[in-house]
PDB file of N, CA and C in Angstrom:
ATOM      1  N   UNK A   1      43.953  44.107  36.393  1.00  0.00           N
ATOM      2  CA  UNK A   1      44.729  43.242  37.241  1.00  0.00           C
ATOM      3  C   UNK A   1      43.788  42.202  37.850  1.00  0.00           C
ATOM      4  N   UNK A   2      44.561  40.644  38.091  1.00  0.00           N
ATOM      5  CA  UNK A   2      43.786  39.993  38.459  1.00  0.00           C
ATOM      6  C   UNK A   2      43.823  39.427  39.747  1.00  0.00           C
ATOM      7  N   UNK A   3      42.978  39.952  40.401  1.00  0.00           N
ATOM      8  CA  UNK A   3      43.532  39.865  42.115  1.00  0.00           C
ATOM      9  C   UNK A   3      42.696  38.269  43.050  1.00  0.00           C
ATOM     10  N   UNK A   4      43.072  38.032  43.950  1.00  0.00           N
ATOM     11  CA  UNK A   4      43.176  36.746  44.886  1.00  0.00           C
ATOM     12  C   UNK A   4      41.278  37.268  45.411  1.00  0.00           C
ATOM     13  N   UNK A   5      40.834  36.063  44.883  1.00  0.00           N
ATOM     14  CA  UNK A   5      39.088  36.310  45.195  1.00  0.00           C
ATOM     15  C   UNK A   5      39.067  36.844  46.758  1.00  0.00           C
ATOM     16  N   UNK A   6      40.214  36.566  47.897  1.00  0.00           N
ATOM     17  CA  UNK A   6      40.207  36.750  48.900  1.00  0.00           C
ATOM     18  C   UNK A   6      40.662  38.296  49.364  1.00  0.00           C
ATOM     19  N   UNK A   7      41.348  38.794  48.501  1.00  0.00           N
ATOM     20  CA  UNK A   7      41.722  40.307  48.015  1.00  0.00           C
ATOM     21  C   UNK A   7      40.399  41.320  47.128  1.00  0.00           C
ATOM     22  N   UNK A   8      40.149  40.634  47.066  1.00  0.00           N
ATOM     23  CA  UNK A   8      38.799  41.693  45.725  1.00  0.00           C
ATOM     24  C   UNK A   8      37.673  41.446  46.895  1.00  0.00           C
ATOM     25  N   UNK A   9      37.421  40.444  47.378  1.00  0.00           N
ATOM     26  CA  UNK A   9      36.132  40.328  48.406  1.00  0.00           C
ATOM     27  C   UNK A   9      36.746  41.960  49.955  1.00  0.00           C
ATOM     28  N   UNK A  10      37.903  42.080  50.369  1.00  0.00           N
ATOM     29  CA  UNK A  10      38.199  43.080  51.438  1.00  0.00           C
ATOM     30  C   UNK A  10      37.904  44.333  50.450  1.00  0.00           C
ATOM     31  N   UNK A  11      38.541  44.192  49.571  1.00  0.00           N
ATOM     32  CA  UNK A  11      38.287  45.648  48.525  1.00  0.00           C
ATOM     33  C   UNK A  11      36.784  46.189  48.713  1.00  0.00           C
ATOM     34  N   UNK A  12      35.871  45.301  47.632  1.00  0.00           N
ATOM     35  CA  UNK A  12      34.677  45.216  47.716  1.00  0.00           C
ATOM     36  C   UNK A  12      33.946  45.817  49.215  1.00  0.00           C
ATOM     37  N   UNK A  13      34.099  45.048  50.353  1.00  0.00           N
ATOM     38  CA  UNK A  13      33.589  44.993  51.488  1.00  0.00           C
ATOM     39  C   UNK A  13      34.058  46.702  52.054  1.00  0.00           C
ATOM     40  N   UNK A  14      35.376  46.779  51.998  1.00  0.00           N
ATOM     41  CA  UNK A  14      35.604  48.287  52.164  1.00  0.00           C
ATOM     42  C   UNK A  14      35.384  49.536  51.365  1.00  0.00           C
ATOM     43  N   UNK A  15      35.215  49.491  50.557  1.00  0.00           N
ATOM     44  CA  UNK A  15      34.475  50.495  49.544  1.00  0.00           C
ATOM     45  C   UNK A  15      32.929  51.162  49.536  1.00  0.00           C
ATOM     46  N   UNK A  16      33.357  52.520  49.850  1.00  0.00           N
ATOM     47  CA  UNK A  16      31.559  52.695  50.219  1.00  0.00           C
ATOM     48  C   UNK A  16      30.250  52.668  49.372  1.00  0.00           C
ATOM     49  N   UNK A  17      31.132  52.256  48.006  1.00  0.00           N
ATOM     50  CA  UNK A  17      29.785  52.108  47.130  1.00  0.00           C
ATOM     51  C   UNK A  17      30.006  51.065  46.769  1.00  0.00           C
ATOM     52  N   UNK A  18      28.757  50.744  47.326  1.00  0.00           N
ATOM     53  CA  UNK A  18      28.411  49.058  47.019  1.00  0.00           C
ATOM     54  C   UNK A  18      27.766  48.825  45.262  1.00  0.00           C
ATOM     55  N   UNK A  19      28.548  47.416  45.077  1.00  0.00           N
ATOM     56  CA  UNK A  19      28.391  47.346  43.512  1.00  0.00           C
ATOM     57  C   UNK A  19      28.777  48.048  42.807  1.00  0.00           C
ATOM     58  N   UNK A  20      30.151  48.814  43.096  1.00  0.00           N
ATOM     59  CA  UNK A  20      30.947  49.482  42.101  1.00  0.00           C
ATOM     60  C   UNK A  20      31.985  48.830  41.138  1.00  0.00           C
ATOM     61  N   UNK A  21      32.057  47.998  41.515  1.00  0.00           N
ATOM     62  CA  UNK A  21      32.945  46.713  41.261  1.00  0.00           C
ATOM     63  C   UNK A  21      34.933  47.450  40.985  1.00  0.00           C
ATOM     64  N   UNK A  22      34.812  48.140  42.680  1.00  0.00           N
ATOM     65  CA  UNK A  22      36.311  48.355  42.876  1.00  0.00           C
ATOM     66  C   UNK A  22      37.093  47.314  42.262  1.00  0.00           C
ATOM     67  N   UNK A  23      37.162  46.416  42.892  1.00  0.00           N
ATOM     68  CA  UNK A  23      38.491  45.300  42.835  1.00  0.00           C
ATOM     69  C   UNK A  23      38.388  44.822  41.316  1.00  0.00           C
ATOM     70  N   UNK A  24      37.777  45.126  40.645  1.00  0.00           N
ATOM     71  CA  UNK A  24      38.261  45.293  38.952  1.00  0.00           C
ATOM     72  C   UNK A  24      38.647  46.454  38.509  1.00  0.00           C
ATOM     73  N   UNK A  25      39.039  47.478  39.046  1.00  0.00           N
ATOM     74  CA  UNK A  25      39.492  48.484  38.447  1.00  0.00           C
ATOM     75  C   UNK A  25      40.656  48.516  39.959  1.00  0.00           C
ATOM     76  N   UNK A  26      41.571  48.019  39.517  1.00  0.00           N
ATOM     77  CA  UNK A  26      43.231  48.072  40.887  1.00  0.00           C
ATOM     78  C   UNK A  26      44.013  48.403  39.661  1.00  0.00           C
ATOM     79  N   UNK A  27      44.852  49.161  40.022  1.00  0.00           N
ATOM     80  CA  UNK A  27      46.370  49.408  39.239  1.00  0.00           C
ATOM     81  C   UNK A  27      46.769  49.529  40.168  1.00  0.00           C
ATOM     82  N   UNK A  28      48.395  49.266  40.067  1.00  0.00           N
ATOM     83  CA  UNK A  28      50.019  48.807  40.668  1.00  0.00           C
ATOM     84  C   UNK A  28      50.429  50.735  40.551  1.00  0.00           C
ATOM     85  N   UNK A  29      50.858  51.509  41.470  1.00  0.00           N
ATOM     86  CA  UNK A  29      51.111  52.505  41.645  1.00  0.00           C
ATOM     87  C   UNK A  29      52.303  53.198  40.902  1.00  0.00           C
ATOM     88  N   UNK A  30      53.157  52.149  41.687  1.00  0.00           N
ATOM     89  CA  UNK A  30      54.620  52.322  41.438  1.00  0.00           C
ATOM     90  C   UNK A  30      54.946  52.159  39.876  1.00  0.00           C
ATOM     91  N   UNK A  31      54.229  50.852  39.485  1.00  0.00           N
ATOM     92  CA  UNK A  31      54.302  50.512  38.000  1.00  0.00           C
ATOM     93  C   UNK A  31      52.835  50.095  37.408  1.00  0.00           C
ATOM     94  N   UNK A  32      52.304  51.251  36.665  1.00  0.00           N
ATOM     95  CA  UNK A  32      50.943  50.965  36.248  1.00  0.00           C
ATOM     96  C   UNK A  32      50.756  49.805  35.322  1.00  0.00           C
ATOM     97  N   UNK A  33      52.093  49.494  34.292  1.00  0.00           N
ATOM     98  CA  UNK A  33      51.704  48.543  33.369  1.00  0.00           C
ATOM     99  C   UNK A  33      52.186  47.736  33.795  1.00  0.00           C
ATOM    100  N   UNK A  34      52.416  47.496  35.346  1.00  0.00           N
ATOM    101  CA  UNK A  34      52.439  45.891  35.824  1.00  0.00           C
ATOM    102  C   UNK A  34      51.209  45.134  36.281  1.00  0.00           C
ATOM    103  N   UNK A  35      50.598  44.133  35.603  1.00  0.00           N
ATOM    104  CA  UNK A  35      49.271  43.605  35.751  1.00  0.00           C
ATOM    105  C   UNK A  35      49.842  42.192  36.876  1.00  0.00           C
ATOM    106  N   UNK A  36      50.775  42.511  37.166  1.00  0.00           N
ATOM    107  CA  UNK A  36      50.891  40.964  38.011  1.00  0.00           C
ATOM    108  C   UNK A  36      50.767  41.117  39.396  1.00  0.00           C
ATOM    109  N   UNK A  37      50.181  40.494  40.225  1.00  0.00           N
ATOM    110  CA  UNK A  37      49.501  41.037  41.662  1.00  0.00           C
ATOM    111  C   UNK A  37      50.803  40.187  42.474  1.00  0.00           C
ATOM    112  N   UNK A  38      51.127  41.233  43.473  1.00  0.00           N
ATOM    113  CA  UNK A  38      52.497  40.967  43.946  1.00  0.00           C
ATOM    114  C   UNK A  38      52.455  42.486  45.488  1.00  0.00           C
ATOM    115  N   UNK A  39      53.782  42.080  46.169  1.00  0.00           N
ATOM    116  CA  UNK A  39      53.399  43.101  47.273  1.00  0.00           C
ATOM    117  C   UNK A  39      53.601  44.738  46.781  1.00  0.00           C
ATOM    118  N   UNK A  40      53.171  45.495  47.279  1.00  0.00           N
ATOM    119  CA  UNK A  40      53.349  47.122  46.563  1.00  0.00           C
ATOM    120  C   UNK A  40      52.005  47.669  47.212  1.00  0.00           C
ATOM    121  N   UNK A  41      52.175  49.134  46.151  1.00  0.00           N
ATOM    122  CA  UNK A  41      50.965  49.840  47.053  1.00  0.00           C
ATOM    123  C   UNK A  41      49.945  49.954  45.426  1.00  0.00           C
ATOM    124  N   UNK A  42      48.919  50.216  45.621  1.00  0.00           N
ATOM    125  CA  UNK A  42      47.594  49.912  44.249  1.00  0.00           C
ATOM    126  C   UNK A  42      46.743  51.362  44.824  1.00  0.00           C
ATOM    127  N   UNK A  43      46.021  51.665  43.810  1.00  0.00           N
ATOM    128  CA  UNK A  43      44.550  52.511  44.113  1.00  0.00           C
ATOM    129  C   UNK A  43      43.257  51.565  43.234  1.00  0.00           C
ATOM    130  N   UNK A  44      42.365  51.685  44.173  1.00  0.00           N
ATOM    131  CA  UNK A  44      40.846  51.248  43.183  1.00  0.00           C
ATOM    132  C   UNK A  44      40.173  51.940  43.408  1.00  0.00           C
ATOM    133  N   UNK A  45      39.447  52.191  42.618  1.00  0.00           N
ATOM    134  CA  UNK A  45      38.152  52.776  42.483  1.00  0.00           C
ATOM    135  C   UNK A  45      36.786  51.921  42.206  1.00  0.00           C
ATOM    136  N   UNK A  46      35.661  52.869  42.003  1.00  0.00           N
ATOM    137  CA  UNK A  46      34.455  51.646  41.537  1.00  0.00           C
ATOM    138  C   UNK A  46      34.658  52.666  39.498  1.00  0.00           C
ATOM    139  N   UNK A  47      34.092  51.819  38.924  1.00  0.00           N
ATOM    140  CA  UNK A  47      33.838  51.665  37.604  1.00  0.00           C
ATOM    141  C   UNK A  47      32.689  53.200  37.390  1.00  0.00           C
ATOM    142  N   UNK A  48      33.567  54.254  36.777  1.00  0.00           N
ATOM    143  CA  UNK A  48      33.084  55.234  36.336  1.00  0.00           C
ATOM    144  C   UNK A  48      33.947  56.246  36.754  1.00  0.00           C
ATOM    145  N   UNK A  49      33.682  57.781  36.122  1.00  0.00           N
ATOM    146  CA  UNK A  49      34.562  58.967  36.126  1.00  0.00           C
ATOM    147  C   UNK A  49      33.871  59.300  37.918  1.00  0.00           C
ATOM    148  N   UNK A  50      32.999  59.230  38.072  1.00  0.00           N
ATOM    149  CA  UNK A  50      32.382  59.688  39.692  1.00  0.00           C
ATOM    150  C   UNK A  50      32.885  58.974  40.757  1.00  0.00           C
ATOM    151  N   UNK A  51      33.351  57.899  40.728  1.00  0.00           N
ATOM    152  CA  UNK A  51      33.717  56.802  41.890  1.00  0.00           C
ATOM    153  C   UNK A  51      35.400  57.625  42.368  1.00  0.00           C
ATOM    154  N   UNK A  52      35.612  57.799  43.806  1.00  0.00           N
ATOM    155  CA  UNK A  52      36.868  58.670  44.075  1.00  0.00           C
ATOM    156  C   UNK A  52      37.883  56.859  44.585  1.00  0.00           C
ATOM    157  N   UNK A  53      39.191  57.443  43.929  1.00  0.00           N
ATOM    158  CA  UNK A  53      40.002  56.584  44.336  1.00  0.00           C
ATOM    159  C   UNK A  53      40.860  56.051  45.760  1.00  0.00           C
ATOM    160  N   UNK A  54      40.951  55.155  45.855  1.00  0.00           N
ATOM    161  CA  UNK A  54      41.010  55.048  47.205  1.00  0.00           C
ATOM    162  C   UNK A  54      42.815  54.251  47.149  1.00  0.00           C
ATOM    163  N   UNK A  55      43.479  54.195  48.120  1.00  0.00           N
ATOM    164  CA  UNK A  55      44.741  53.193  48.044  1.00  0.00           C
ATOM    165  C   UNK A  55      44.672  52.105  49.000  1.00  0.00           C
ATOM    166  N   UNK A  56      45.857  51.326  48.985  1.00  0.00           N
ATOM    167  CA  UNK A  56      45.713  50.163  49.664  1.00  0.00           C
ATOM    168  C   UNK A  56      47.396  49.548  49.725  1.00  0.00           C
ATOM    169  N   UNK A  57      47.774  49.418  50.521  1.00  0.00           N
ATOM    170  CA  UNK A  57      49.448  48.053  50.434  1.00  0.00           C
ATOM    171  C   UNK A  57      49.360  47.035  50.736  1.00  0.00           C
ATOM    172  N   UNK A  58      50.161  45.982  49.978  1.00  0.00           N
ATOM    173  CA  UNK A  58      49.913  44.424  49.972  1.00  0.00           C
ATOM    174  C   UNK A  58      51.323  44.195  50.532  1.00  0.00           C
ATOM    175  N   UNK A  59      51.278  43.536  51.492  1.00  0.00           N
ATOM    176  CA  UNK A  59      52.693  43.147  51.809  1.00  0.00           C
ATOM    177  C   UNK A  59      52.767  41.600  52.263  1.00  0.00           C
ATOM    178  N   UNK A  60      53.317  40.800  51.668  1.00  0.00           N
ATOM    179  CA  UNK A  60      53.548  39.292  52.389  1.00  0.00           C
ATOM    180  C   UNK A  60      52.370  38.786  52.813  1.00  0.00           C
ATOM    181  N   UNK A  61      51.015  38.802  52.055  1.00  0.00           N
ATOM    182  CA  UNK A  61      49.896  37.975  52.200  1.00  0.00           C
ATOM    183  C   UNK A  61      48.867  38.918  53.162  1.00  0.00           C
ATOM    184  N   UNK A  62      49.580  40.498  53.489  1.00  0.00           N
ATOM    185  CA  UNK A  62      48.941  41.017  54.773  1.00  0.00           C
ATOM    186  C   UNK A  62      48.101  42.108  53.741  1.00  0.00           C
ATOM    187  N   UNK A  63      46.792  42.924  54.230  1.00  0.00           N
ATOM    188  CA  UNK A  63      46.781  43.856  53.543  1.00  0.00           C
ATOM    189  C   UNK A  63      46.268  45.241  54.565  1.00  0.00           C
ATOM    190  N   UNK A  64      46.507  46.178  53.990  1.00  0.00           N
ATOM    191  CA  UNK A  64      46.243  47.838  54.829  1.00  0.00           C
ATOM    192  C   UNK A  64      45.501  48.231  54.038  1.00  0.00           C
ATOM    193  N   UNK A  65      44.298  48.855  54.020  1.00  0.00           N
ATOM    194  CA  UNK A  65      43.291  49.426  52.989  1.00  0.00           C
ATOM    195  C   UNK A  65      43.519  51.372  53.918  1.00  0.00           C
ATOM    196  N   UNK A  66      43.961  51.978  52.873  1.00  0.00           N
ATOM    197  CA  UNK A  66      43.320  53.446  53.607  1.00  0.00           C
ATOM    198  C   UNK A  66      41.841  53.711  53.898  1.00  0.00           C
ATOM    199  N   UNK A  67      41.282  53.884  54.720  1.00  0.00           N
ATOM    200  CA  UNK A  67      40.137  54.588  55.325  1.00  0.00           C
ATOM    201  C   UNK A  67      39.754  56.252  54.195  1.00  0.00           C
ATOM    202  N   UNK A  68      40.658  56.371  54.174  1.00  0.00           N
ATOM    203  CA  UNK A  68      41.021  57.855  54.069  1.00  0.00           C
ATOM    204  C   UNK A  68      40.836  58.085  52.759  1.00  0.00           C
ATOM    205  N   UNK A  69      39.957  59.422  52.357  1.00  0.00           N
ATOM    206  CA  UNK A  69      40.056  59.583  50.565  1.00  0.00           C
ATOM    207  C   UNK A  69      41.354  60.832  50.221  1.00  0.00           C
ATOM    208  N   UNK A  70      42.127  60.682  49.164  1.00  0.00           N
ATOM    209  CA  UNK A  70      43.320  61.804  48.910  1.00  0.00           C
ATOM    210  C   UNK A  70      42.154  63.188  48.843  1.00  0.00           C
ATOM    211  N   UNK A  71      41.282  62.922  48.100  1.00  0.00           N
ATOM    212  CA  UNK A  71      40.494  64.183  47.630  1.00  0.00           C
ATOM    213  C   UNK A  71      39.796  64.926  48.728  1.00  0.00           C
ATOM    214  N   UNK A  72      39.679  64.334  49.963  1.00  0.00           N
ATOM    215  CA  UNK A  72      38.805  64.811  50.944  1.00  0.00           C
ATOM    216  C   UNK A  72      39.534  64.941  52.348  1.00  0.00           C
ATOM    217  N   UNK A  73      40.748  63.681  52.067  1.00  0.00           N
ATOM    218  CA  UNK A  73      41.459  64.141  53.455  1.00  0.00           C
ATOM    219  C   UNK A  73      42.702  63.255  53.487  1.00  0.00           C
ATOM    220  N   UNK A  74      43.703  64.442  52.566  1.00  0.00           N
ATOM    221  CA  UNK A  74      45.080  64.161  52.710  1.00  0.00           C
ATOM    222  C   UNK A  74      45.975  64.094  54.075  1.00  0.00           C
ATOM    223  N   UNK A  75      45.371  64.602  54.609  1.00  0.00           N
ATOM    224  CA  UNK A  75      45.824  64.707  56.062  1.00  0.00           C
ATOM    225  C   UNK A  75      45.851  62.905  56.640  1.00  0.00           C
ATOM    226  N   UNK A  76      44.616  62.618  56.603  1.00  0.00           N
ATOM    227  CA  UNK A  76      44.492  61.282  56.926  1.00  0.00           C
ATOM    228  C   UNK A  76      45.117  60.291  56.188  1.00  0.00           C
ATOM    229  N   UNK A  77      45.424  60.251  54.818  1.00  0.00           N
ATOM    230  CA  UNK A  77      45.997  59.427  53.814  1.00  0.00           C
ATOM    231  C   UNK A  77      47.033  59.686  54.490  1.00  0.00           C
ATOM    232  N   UNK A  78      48.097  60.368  55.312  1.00  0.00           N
ATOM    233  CA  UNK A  78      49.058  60.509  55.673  1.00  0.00           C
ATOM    234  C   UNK A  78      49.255  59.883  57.059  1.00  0.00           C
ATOM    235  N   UNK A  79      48.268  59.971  57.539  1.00  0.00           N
ATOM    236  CA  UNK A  79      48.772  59.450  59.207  1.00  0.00           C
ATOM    237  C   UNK A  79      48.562  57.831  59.037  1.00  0.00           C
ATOM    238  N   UNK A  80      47.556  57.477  57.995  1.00  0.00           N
ATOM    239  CA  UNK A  80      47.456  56.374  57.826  1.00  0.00           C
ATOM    240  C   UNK A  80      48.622  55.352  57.388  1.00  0.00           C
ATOM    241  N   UNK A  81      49.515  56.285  56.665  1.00  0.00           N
ATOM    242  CA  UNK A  81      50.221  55.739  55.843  1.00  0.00           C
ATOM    243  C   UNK A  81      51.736  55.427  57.313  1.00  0.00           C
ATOM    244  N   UNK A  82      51.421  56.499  57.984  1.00  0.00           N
ATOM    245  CA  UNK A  82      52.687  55.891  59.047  1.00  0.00           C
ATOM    246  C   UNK A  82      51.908  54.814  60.370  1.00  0.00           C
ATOM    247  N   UNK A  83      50.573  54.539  60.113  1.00  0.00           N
ATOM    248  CA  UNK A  83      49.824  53.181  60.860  1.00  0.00           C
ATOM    249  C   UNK A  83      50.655  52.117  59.793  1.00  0.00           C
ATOM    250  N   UNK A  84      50.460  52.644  58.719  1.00  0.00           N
ATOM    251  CA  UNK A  84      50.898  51.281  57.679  1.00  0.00           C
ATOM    252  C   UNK A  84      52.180  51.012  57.741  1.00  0.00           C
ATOM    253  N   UNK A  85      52.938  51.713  57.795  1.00  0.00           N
ATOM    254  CA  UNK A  85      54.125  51.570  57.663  1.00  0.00           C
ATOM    255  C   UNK A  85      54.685  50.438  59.246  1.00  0.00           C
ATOM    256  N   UNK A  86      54.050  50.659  60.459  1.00  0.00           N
ATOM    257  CA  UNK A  86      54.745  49.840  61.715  1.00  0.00           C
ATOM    258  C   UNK A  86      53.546  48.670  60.960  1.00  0.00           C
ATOM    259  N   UNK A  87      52.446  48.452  61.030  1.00  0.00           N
ATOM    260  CA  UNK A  87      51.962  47.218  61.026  1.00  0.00           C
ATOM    261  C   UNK A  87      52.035  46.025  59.701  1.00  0.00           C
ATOM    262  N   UNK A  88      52.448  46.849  58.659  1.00  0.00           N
ATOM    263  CA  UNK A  88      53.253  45.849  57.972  1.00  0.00           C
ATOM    264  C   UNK A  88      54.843  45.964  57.829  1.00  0.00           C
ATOM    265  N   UNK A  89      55.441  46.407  58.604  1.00  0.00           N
ATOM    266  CA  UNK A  89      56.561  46.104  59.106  1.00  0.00           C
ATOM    267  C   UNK A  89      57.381  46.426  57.751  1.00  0.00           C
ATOM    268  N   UNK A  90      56.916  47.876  56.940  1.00  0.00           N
ATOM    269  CA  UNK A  90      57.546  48.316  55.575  1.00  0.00           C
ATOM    270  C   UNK A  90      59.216  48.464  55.672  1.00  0.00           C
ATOM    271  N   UNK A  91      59.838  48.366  54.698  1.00  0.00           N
ATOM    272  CA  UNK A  91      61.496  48.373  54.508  1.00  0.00           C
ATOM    273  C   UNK A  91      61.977  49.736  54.107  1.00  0.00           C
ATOM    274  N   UNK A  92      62.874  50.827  54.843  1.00  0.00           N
ATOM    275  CA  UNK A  92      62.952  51.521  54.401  1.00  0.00           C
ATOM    276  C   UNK A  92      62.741  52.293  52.712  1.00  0.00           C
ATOM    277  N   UNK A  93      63.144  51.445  51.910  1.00  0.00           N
ATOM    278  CA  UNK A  93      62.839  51.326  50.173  1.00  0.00           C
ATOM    279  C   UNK A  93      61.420  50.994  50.220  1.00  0.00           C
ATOM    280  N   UNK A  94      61.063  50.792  51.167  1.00  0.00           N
ATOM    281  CA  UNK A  94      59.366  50.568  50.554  1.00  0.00           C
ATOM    282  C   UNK A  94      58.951  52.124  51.174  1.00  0.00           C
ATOM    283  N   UNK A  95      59.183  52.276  52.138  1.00  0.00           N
ATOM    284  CA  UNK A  95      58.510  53.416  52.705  1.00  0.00           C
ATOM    285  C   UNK A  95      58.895  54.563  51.862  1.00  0.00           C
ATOM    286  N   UNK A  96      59.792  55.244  51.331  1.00  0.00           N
ATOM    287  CA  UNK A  96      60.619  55.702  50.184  1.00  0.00           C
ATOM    288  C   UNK A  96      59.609  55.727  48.913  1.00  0.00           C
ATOM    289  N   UNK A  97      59.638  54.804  48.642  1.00  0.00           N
ATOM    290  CA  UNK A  97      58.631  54.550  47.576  1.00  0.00           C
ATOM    291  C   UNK A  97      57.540  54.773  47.511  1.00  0.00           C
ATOM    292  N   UNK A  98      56.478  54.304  48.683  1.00  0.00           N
ATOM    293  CA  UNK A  98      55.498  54.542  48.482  1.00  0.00           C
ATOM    294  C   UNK A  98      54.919  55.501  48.798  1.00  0.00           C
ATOM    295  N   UNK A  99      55.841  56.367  49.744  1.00  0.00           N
ATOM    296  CA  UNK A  99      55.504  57.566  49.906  1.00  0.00           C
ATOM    297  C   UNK A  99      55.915  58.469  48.755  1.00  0.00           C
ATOM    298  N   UNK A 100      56.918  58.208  47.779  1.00  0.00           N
ATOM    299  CA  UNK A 100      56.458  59.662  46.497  1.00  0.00           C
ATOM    300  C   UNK A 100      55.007  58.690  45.892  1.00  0.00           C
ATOM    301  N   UNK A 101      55.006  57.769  46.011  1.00  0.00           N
ATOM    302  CA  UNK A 101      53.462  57.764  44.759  1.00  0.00           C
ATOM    303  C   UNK A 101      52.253  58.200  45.459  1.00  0.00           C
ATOM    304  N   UNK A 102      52.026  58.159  47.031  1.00  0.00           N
ATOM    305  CA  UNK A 102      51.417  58.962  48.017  1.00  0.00           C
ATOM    306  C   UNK A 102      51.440  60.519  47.818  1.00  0.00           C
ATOM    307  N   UNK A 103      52.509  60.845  47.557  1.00  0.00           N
ATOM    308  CA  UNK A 103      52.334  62.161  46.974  1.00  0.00           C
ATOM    309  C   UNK A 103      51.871  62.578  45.599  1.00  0.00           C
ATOM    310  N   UNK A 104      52.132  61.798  44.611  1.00  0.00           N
ATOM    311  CA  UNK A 104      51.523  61.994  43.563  1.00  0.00           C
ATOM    312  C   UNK A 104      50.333  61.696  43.340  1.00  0.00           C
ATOM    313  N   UNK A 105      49.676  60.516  43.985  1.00  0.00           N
ATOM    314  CA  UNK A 105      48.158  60.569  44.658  1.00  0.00           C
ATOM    315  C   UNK A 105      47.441  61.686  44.798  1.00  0.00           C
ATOM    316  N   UNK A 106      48.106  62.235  45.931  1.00  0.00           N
ATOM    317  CA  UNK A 106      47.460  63.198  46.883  1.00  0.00           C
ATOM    318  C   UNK A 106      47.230  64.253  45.766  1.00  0.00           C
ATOM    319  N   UNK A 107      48.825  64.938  44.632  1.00  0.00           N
ATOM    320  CA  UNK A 107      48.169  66.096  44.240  1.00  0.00           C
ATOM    321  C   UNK A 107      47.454  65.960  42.872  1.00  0.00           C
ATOM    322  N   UNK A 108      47.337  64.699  42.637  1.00  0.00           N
ATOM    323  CA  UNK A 108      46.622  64.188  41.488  1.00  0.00           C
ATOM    324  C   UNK A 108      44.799  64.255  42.168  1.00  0.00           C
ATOM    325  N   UNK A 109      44.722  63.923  43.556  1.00  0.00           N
ATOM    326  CA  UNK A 109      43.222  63.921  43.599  1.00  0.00           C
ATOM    327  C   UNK A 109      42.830  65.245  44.063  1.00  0.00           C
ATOM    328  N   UNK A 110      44.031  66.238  44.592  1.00  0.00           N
ATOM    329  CA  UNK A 110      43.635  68.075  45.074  1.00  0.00           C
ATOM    330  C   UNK A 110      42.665  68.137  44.038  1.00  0.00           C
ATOM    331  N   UNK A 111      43.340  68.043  42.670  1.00  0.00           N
ATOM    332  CA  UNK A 111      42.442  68.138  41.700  1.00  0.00           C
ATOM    333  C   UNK A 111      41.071  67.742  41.269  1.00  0.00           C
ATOM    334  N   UNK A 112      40.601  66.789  41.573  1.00  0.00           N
ATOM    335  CA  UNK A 112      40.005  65.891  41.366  1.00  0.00           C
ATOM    336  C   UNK A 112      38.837  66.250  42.371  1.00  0.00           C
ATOM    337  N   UNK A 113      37.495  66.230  41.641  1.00  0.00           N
ATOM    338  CA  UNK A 113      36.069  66.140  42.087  1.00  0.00           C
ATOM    339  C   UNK A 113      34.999  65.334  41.325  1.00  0.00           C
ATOM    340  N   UNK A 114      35.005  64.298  42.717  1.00  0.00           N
ATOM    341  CA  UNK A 114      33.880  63.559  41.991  1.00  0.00           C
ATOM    342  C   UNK A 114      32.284  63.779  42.200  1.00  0.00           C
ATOM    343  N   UNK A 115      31.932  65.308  42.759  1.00  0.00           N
ATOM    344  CA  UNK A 115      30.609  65.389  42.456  1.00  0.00           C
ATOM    345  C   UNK A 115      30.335  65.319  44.506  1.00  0.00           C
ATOM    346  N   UNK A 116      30.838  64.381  44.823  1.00  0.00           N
ATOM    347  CA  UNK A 116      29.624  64.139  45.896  1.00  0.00           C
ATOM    348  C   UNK A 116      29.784  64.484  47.591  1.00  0.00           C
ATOM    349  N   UNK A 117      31.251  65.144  47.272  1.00  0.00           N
ATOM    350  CA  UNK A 117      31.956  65.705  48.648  1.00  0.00           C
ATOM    351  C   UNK A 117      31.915  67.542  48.438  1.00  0.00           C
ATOM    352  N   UNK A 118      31.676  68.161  49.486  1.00  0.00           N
ATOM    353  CA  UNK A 118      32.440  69.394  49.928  1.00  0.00           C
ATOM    354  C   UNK A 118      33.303  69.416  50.841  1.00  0.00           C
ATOM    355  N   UNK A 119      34.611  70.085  50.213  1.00  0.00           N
ATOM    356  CA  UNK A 119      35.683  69.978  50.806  1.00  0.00           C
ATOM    357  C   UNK A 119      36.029  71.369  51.724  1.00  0.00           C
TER     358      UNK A 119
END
């Protein structure tokens, strides 16, 4: 996906590994084989099987990056997600939405070890 140099630079900047080159590896949640950058919720990672995925929602030019990793602290991917929900001012159908792919996140990364956390 090809994202707004002004979108890949917050990615980048929030990602704790520097020079992973997150903001080239974004997929669209809801619809993975949509490559067209538009409002919704995305995960990036940095470039490799070790880099843990992180999410993010784009809404109307605004963006929410989670803090929070699914693999290390679902708990937080969750409280975050109802910060996100009042400050971009989500539509019931969005909140709906992005909360099952939040869940499929979450038990997609239970699984998931990238080496460099104890959980």
């Amino acid at each position: 996906m090809c994202l707004p140099d002004s979108i890949a630079e917050q990615i980048e900047n929030n990602y704790e590994y520097k020079k992973a080159n997150a903001s080239k590896n974004v997929i669209n949640l809801i619809s993975p084989n949509n490559y067209l950058w538009g409002d919704g919720i995305y995960a990036f990672k940095g470039m490799g099987p070790h880099f843990p995925r992180r999410i993010f929602v784009y809404k109307g030019g605004r963006l929410f990056i989670f803090n929070s990793r699914g693999d290390y602290n679902p708990e937080g991917v969750i409280a975050e997600f109802c910060s996100c929900i009042k400050i971009l001012n989500l539509t019931h159908k969005e909140i709906v939405d992005y909360l099952n792919v939040i869940c499929l996140y979450l038990q997609e990364e239970e699984e998931t070890d990238y080496g460099d956390t104890i959980k």
